[in-house]
PDB file of N, CA and C in Angstrom:
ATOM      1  N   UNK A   1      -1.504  -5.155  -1.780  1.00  0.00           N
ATOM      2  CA  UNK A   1      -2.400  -5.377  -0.659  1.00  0.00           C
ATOM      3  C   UNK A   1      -3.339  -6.528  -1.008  1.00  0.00           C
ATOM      4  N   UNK A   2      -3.561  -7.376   0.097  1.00  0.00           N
ATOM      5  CA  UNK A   2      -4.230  -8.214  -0.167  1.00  0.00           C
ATOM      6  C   UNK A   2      -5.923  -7.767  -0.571  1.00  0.00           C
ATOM      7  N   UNK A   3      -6.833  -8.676  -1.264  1.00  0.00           N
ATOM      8  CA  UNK A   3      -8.150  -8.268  -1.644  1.00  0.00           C
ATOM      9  C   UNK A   3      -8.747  -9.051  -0.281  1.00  0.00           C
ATOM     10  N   UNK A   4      -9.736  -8.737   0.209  1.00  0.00           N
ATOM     11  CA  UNK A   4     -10.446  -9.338   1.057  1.00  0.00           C
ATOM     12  C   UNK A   4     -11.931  -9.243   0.940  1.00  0.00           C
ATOM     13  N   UNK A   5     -12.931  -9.956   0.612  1.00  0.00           N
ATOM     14  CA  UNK A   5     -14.201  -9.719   0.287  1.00  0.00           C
ATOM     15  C   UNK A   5     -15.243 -10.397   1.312  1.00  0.00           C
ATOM     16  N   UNK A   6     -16.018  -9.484   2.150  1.00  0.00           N
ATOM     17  CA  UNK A   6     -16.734 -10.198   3.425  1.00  0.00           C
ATOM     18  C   UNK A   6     -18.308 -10.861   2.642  1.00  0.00           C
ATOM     19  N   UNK A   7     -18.638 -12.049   2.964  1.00  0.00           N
ATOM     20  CA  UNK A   7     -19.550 -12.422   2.449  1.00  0.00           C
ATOM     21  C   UNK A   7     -20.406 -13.372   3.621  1.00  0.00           C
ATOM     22  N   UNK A   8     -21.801 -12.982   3.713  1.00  0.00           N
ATOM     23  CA  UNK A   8     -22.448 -13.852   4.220  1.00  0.00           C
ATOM     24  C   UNK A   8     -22.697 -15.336   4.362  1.00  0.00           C
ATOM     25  N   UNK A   9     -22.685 -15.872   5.327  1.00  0.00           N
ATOM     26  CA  UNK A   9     -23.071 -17.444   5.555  1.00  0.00           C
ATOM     27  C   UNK A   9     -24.580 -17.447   5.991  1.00  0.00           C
ATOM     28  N   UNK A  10     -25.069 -19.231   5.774  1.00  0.00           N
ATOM     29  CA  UNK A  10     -26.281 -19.305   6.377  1.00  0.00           C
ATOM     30  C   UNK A  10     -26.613 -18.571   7.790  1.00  0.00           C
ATOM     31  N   UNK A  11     -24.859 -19.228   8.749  1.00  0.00           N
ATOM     32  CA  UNK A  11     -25.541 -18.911   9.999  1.00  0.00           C
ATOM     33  C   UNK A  11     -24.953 -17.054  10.285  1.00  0.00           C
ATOM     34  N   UNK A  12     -26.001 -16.567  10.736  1.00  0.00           N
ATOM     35  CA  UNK A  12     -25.743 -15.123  10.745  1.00  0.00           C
ATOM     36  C   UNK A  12     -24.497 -14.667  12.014  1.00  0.00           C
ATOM     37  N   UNK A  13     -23.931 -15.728  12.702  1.00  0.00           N
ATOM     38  CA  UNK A  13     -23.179 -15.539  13.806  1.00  0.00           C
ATOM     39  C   UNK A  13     -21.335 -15.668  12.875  1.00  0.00           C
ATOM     40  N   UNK A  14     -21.390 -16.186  11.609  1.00  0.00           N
ATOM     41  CA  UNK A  14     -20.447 -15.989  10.888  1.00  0.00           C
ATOM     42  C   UNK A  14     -20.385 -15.587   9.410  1.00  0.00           C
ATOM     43  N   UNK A  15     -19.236 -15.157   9.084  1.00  0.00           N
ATOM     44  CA  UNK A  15     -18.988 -14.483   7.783  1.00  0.00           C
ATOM     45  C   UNK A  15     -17.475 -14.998   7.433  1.00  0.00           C
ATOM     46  N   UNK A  16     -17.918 -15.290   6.187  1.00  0.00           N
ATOM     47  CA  UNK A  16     -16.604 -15.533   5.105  1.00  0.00           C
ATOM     48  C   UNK A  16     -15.687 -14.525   4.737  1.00  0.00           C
ATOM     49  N   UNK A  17     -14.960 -14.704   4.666  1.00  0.00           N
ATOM     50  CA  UNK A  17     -13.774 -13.458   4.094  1.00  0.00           C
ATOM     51  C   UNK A  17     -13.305 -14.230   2.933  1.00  0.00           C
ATOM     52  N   UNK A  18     -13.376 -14.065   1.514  1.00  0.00           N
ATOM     53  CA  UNK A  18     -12.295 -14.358   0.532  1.00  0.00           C
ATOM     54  C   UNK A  18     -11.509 -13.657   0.085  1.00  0.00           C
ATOM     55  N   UNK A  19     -10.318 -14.173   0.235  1.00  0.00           N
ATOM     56  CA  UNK A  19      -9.312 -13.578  -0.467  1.00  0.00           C
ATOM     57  C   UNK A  19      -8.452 -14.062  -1.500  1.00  0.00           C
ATOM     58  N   UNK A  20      -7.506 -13.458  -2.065  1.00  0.00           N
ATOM     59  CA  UNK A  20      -7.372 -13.523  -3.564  1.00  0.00           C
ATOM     60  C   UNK A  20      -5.763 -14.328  -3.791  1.00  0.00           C
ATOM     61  N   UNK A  21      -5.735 -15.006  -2.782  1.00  0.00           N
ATOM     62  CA  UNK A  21      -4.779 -15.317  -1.945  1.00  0.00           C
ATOM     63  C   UNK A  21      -4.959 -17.087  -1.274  1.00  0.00           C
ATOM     64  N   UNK A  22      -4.573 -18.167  -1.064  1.00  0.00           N
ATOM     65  CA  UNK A  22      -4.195 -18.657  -0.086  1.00  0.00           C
ATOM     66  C   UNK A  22      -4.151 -18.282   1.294  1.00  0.00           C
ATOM     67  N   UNK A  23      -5.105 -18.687   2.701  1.00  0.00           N
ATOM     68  CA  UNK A  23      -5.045 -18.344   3.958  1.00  0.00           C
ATOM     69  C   UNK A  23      -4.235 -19.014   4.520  1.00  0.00           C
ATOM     70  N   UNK A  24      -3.900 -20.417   4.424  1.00  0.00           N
ATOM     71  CA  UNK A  24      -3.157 -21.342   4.730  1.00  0.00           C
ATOM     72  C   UNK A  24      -2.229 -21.967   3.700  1.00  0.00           C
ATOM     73  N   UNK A  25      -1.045 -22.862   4.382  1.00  0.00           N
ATOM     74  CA  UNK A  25      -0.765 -23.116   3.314  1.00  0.00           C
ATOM     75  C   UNK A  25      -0.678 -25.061   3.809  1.00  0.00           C
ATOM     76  N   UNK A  26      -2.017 -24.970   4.860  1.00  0.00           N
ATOM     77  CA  UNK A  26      -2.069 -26.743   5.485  1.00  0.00           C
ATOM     78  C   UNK A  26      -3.603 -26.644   4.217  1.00  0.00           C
ATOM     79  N   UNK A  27      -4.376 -28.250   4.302  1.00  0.00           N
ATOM     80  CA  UNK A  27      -5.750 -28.046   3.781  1.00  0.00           C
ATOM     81  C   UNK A  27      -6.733 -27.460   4.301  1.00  0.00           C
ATOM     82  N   UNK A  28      -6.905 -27.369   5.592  1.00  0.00           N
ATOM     83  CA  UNK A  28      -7.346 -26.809   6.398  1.00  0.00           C
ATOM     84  C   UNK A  28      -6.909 -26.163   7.768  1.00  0.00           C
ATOM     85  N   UNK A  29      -7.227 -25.259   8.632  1.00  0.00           N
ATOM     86  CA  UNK A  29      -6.434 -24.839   9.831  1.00  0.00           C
ATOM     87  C   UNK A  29      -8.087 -24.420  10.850  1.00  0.00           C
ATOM     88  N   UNK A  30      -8.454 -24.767  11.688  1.00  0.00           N
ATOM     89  CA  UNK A  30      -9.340 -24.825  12.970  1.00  0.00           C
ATOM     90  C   UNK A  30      -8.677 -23.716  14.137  1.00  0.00           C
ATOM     91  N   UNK A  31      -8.638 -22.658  14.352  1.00  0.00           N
ATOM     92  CA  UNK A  31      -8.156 -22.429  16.038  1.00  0.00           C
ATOM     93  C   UNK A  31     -10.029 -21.185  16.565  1.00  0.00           C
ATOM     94  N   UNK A  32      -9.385 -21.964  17.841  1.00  0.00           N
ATOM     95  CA  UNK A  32     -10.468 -21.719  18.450  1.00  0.00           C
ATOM     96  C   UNK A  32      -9.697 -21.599  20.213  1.00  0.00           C
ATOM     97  N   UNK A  33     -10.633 -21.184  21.008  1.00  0.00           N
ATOM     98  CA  UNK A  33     -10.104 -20.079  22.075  1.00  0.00           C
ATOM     99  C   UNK A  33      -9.130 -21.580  22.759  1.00  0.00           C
ATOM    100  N   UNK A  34      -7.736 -20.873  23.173  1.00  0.00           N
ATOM    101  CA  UNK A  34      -7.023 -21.607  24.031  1.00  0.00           C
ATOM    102  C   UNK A  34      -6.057 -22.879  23.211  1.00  0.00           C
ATOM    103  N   UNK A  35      -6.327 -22.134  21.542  1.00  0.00           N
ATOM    104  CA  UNK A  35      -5.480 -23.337  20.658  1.00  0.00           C
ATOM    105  C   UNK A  35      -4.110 -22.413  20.572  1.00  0.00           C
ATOM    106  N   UNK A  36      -3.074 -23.115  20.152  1.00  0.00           N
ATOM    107  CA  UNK A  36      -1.647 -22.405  20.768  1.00  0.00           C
ATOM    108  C   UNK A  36      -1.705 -21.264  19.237  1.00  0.00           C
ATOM    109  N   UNK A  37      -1.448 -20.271  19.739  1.00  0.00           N
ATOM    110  CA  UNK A  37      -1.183 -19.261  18.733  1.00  0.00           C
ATOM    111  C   UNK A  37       0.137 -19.466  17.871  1.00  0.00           C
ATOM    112  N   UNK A  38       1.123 -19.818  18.121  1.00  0.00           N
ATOM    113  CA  UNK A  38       1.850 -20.506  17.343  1.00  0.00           C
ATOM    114  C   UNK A  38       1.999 -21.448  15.920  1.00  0.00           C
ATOM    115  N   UNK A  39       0.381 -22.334  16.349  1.00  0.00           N
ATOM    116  CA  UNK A  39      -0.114 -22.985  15.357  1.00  0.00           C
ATOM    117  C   UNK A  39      -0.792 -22.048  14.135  1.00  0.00           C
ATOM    118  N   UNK A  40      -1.411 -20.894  14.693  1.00  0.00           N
ATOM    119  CA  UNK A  40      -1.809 -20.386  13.561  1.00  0.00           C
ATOM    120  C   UNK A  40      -1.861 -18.942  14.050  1.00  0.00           C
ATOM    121  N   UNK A  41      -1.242 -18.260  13.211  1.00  0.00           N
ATOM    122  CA  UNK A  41      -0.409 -16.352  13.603  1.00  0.00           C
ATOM    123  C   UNK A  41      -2.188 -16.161  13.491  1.00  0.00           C
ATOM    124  N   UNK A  42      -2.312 -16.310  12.035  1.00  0.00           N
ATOM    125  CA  UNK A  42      -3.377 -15.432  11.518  1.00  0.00           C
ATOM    126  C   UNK A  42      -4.224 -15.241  12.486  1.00  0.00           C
ATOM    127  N   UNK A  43      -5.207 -16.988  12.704  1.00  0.00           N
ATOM    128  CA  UNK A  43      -5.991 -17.422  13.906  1.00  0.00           C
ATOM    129  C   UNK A  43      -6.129 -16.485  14.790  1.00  0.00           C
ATOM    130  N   UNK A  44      -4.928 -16.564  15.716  1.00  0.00           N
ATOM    131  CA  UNK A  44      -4.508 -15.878  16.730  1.00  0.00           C
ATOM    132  C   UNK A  44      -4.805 -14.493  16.615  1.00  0.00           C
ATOM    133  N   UNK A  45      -4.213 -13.424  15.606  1.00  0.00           N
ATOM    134  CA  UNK A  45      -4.555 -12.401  15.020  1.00  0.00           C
ATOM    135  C   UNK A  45      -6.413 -11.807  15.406  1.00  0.00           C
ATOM    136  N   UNK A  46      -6.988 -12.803  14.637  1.00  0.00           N
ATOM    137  CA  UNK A  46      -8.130 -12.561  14.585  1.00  0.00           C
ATOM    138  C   UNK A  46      -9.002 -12.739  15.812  1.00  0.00           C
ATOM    139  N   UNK A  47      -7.893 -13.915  16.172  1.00  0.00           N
ATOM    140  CA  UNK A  47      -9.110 -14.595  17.852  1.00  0.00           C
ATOM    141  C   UNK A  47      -8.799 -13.017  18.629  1.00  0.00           C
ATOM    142  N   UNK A  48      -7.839 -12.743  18.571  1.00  0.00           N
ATOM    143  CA  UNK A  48      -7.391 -11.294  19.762  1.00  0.00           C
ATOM    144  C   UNK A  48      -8.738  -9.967  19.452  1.00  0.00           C
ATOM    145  N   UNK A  49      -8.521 -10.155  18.409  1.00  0.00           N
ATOM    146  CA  UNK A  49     -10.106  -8.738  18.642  1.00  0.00           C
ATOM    147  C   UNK A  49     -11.049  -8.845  19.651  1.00  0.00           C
ATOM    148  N   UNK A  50     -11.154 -10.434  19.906  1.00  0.00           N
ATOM    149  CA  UNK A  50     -12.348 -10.423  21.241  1.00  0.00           C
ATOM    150  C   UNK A  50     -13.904 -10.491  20.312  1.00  0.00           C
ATOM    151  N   UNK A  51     -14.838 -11.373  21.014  1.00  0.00           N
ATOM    152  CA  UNK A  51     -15.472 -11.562  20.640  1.00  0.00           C
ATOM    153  C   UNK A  51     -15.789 -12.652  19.583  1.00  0.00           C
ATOM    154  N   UNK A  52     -14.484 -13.689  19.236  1.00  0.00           N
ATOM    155  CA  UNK A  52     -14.411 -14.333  18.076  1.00  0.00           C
ATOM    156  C   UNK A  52     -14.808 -15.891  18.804  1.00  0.00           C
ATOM    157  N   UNK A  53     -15.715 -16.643  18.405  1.00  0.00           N
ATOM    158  CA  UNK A  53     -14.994 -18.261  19.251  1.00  0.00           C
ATOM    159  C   UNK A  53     -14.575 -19.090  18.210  1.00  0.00           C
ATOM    160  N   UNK A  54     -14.450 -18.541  16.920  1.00  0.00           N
ATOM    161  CA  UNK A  54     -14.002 -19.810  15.651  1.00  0.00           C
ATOM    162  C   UNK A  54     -13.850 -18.892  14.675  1.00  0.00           C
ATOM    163  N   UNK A  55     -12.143 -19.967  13.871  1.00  0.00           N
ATOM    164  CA  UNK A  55     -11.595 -19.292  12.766  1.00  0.00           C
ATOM    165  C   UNK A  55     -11.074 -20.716  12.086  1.00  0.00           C
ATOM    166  N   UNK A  56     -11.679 -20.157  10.956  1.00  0.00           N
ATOM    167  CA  UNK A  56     -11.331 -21.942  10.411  1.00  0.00           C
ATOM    168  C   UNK A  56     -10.658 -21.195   8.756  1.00  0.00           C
ATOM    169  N   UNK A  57      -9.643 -21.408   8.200  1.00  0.00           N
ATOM    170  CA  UNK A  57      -8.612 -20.906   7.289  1.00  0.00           C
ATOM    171  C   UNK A  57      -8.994 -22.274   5.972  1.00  0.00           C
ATOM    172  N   UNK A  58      -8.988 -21.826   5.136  1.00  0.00           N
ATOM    173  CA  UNK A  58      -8.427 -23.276   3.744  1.00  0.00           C
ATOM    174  C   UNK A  58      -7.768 -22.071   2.955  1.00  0.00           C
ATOM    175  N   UNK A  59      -8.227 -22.975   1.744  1.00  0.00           N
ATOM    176  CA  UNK A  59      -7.214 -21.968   0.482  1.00  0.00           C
ATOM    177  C   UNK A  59      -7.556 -21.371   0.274  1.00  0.00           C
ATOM    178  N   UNK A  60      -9.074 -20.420  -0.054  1.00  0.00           N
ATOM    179  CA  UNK A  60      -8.989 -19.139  -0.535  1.00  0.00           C
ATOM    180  C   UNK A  60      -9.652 -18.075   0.580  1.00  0.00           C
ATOM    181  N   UNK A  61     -10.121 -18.480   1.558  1.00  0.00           N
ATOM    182  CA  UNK A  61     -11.118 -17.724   2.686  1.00  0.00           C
ATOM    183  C   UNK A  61     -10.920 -18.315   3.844  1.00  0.00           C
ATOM    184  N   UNK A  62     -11.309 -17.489   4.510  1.00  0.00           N
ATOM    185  CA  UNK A  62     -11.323 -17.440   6.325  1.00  0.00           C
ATOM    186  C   UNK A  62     -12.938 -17.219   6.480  1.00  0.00           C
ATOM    187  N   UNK A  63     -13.121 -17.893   7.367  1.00  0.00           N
ATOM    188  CA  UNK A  63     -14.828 -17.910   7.708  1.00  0.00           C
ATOM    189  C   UNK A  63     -14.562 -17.812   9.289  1.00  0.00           C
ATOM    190  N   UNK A  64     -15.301 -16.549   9.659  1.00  0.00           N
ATOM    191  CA  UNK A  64     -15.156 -15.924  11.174  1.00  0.00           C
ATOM    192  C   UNK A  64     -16.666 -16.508  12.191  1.00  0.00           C
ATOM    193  N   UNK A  65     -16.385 -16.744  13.082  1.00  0.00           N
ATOM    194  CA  UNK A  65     -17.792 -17.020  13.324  1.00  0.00           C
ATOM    195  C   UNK A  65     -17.492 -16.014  14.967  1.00  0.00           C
ATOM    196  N   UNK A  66     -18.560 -15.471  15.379  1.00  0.00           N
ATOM    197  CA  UNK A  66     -18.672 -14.606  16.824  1.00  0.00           C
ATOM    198  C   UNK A  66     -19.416 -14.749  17.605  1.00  0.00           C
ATOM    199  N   UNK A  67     -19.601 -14.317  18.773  1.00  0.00           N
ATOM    200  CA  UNK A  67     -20.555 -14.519  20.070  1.00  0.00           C
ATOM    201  C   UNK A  67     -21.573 -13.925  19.340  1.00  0.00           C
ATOM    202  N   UNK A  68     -23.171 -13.938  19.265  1.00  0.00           N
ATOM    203  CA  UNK A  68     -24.053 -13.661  19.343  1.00  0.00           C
ATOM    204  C   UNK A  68     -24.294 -12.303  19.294  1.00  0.00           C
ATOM    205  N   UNK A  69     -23.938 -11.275  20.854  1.00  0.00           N
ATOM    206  CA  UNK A  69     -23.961 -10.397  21.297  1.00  0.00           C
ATOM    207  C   UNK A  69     -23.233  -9.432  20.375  1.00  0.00           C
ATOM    208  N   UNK A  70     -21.974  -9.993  19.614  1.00  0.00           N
ATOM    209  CA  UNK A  70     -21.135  -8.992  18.701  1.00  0.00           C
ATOM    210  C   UNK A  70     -21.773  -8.585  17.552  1.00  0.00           C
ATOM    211  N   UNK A  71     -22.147  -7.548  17.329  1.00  0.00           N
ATOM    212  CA  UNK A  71     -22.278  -6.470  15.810  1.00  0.00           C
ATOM    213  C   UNK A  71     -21.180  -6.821  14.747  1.00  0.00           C
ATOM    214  N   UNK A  72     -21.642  -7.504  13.573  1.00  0.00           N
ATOM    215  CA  UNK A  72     -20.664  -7.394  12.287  1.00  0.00           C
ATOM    216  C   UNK A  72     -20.267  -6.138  12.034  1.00  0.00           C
ATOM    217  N   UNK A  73     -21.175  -5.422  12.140  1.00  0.00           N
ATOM    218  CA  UNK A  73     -21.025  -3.603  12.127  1.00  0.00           C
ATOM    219  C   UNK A  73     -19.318  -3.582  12.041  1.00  0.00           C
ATOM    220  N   UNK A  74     -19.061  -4.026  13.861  1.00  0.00           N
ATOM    221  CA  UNK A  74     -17.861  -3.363  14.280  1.00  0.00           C
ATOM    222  C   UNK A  74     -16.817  -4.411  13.847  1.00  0.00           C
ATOM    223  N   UNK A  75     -17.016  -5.718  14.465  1.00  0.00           N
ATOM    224  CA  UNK A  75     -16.002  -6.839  13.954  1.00  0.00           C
ATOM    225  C   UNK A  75     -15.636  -6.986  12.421  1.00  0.00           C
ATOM    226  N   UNK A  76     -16.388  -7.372  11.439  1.00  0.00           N
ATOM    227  CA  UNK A  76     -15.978  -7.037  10.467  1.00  0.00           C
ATOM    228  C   UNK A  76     -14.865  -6.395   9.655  1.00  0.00           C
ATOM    229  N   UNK A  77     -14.965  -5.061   9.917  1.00  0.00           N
ATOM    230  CA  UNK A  77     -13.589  -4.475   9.398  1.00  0.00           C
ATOM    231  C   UNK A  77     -12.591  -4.502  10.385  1.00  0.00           C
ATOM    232  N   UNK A  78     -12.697  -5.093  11.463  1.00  0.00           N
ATOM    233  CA  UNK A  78     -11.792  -5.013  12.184  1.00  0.00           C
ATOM    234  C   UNK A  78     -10.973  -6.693  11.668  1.00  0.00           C
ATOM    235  N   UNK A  79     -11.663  -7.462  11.037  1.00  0.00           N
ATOM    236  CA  UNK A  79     -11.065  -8.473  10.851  1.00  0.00           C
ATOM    237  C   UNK A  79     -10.350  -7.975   9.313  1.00  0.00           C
ATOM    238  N   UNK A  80     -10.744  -7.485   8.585  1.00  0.00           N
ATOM    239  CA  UNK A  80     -10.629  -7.558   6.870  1.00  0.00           C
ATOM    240  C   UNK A  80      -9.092  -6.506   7.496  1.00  0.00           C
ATOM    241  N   UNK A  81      -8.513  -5.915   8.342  1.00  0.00           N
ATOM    242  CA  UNK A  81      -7.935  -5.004   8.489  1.00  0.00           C
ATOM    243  C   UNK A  81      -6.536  -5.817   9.153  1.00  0.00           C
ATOM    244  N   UNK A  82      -7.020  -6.910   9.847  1.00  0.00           N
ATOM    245  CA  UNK A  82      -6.001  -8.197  10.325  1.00  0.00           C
ATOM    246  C   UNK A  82      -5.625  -8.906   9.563  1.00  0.00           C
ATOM    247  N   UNK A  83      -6.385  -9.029   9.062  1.00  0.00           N
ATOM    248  CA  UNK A  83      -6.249  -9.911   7.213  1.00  0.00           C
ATOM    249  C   UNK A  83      -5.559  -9.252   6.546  1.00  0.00           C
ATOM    250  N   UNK A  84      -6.005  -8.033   6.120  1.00  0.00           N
ATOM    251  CA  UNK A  84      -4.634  -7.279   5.284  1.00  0.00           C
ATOM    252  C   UNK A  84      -2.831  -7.309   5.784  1.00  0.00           C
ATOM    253  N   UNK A  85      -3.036  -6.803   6.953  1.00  0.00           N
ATOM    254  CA  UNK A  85      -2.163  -6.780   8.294  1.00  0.00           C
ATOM    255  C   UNK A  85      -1.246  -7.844   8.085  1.00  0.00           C
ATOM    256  N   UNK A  86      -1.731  -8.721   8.530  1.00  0.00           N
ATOM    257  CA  UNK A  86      -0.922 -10.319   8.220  1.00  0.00           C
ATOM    258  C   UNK A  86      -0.403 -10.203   7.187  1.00  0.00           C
ATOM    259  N   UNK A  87      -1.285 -10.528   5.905  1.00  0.00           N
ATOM    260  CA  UNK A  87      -0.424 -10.272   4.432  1.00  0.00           C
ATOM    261  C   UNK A  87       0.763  -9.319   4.297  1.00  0.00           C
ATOM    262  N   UNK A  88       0.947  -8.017   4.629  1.00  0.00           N
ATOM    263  CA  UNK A  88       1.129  -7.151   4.395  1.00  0.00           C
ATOM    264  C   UNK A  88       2.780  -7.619   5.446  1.00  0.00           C
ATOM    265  N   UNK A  89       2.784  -8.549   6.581  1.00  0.00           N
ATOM    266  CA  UNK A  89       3.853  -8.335   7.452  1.00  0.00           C
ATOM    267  C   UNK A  89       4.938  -9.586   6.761  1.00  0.00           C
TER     268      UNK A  89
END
């Protein structure tokens, strides 16, 4: 199973995920609402929980950023759980 470790950013509307792992295997990967899911499973994955407007992938972490209104509370493990998910398929 993949490791996934949620870690704070400056801006409080996003959070880092590292993992122990490669997210991509481009230098970087950007999707954001209405970018073709095709381009990026994971992206896509994560944009679908709702509530997400940016997912930006490199080599060792995913950094989530959310609407305002959304609770890390709930999003959070709902992402570290997509993250595993992916790996895992």
């Amino acid at each position: 199973m993949v490791s996934v470790t949620p870690e704070p950013t400056p801006n409080p509307n996003a959070l880092k995920f590292t993992l122990d792992r490669p997210a991509t295997d481009k230098p970087t990967e950007t999707f954001r609402d209405g970018s073709d899911p095709a381009e990026s499973p994971l992206g896509a994955r994560i944009f679908a929980l709702g509530g997400v407007t940016n997912v930006f992938l490199t080599a060792d972490f995913v950094s989530v950023t959310k609407e305002p209104e959304v609770e890390w509370d709930t999003l959070g493990p709902q992402v570290v759980v997509e993250l595993q998910a992916h790996f895992e398929d």
